[in-house]
Protein backbone atom coordinates (compact mmCIF):
# COMPACT_ATOMS: atom_id res chain seq x y z
CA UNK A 1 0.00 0.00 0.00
CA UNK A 2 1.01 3.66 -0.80
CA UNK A 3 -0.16 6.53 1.57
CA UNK A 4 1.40 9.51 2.61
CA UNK A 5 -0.46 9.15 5.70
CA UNK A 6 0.93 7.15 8.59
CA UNK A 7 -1.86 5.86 10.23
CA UNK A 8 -3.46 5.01 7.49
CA UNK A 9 -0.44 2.57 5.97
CA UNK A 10 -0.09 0.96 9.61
CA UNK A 11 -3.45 0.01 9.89
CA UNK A 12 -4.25 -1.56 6.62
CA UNK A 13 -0.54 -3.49 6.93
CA UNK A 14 -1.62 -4.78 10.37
CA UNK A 15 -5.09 -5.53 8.94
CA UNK A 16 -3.62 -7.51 5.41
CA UNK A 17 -1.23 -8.94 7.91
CA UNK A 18 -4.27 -10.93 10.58
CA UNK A 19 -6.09 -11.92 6.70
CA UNK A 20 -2.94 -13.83 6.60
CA UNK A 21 -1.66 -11.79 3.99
CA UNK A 22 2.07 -10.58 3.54
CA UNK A 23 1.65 -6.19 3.08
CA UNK A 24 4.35 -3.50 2.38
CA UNK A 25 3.61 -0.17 2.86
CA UNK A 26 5.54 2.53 1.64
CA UNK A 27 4.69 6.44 1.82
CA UNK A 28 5.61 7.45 -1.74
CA UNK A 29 5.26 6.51 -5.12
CA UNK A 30 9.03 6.50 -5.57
CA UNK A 31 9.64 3.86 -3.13
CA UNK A 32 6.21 1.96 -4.46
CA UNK A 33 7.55 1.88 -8.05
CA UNK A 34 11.55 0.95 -6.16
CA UNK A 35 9.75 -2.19 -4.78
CA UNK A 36 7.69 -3.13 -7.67
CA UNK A 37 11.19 -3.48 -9.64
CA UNK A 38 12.46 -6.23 -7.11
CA UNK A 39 9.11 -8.22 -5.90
CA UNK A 40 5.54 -9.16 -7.58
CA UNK A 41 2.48 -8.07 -5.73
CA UNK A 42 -1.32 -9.06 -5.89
CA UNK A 43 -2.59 -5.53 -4.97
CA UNK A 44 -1.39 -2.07 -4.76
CA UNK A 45 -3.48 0.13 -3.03
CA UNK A 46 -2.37 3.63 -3.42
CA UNK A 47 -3.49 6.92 -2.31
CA UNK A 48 -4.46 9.12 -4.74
CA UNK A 49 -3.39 13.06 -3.57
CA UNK A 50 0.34 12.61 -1.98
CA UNK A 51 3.34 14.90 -2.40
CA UNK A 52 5.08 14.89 -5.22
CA UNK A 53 4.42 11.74 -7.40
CA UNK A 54 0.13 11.93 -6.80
CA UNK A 55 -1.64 8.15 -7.50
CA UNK A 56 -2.51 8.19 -11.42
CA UNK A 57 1.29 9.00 -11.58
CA UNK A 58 1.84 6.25 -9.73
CA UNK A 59 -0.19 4.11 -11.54
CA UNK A 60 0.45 5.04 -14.98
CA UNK A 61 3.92 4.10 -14.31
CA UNK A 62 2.81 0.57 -12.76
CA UNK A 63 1.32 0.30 -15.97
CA UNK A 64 4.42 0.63 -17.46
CA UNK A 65 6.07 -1.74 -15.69
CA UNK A 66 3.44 -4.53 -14.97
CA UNK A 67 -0.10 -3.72 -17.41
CA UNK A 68 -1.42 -6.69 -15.56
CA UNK A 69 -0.81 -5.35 -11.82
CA UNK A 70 -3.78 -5.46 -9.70
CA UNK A 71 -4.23 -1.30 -8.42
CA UNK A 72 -6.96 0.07 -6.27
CA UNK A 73 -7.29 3.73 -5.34
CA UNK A 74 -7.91 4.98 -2.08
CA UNK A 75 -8.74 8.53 -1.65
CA UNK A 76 -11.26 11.17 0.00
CA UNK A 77 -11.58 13.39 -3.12
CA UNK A 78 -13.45 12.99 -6.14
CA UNK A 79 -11.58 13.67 -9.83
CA UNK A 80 -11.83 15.53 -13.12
CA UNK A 81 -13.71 13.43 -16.22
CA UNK A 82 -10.07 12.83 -17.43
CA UNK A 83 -9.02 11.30 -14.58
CA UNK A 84 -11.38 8.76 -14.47
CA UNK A 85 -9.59 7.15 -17.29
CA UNK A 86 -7.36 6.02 -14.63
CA UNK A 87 -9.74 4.64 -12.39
CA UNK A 88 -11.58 2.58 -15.13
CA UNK A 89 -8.35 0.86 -15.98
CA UNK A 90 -7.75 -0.11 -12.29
CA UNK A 91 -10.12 -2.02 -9.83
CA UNK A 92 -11.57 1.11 -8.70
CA UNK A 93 -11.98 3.72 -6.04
CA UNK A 94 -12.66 3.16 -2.63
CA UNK A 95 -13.32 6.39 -1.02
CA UNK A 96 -12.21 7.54 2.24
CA UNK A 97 -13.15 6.78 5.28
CA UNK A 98 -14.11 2.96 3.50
CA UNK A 99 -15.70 0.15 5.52
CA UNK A 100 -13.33 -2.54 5.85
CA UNK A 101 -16.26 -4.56 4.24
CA UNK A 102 -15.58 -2.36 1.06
CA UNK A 103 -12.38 -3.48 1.14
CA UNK A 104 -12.84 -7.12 1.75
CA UNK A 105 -14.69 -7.33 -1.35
CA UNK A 106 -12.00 -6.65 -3.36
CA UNK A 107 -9.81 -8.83 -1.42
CA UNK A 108 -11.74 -11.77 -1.85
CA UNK A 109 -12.02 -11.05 -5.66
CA UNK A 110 -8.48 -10.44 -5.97
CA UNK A 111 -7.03 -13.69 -3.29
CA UNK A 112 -10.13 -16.04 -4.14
CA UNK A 113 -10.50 -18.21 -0.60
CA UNK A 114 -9.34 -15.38 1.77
C-alpha cells in the first residue's frame, strides 16, 4: 500500500497482515515503483493526492512496468472526467473513510479463498 499518511499505511498493513496476507507499505510513489522493480504483488493500493508523485502517476507508471498489476485507489476526493480514465483501468476507487467490508470485497475477488 502507498499513503502519505501514517496511520493510514499501519493500519491496513496490520489488517492484510491478521487476513494472513504478507503487506508493504511505503509512503511514496518512488519507493512503491523501487519495490515493484524487485518483488511481484497481488494488490497495490495507493493513495491518490500525496506529495510529489500523486496516484494516477503512480499508476500510470505501474502500468508501465506490470499492465497486468492489480491497483486500487484509495482517496477522500473525487476527480476531473479525465481522470477517471485512470480509475476505469484499475479495480476502482474506494473512497475515504471505507468500511473494511468495502475493502474485503476486493480482497476476496483479488485472493479467491481469503
Amino acid at each position: 500500500m502507498v499513503d502519505d499518511e501514517e496511520s493510514i499505511r499501519s493500519l491496513l498493513k496490520e489488517y492484510f497482515e491478521i487476513l494472513g496476507l504478507e503487506a508493504e507499505a511505503v509512503a511514496t510513489g518512488a519507493e512503491c515503483l523501487a519495490l515493484l522493480e524487485k518483488e511481484d504483488f497481488g494488490l497495490i493500493l495507493c493513495d491518490i493526492s500525496m506529495p510529489g508523485m500523486d496516484g494516477f502517476e503512480v499508476f500510470n507508471r505501474v502500468q508501465t512496468l506490470r499492465p497486468q498489476q492489480k491497483f486500487l485507489f484509495i482517496s477522500g476526493y473525487m476527480f476531473a472526467e479525465n481522470r477517471k480514465i485512470c480509475l476505469q483501468k484499475s479495480l476502482g476507487l474506494l473512497h475515504k473513510p471505507f468500511h473494511l467490508n468495502d475493502l474485503n470485497q476486493v480482497l476476496t475477488a483479488v485472493f479467491p479463498g481469503l
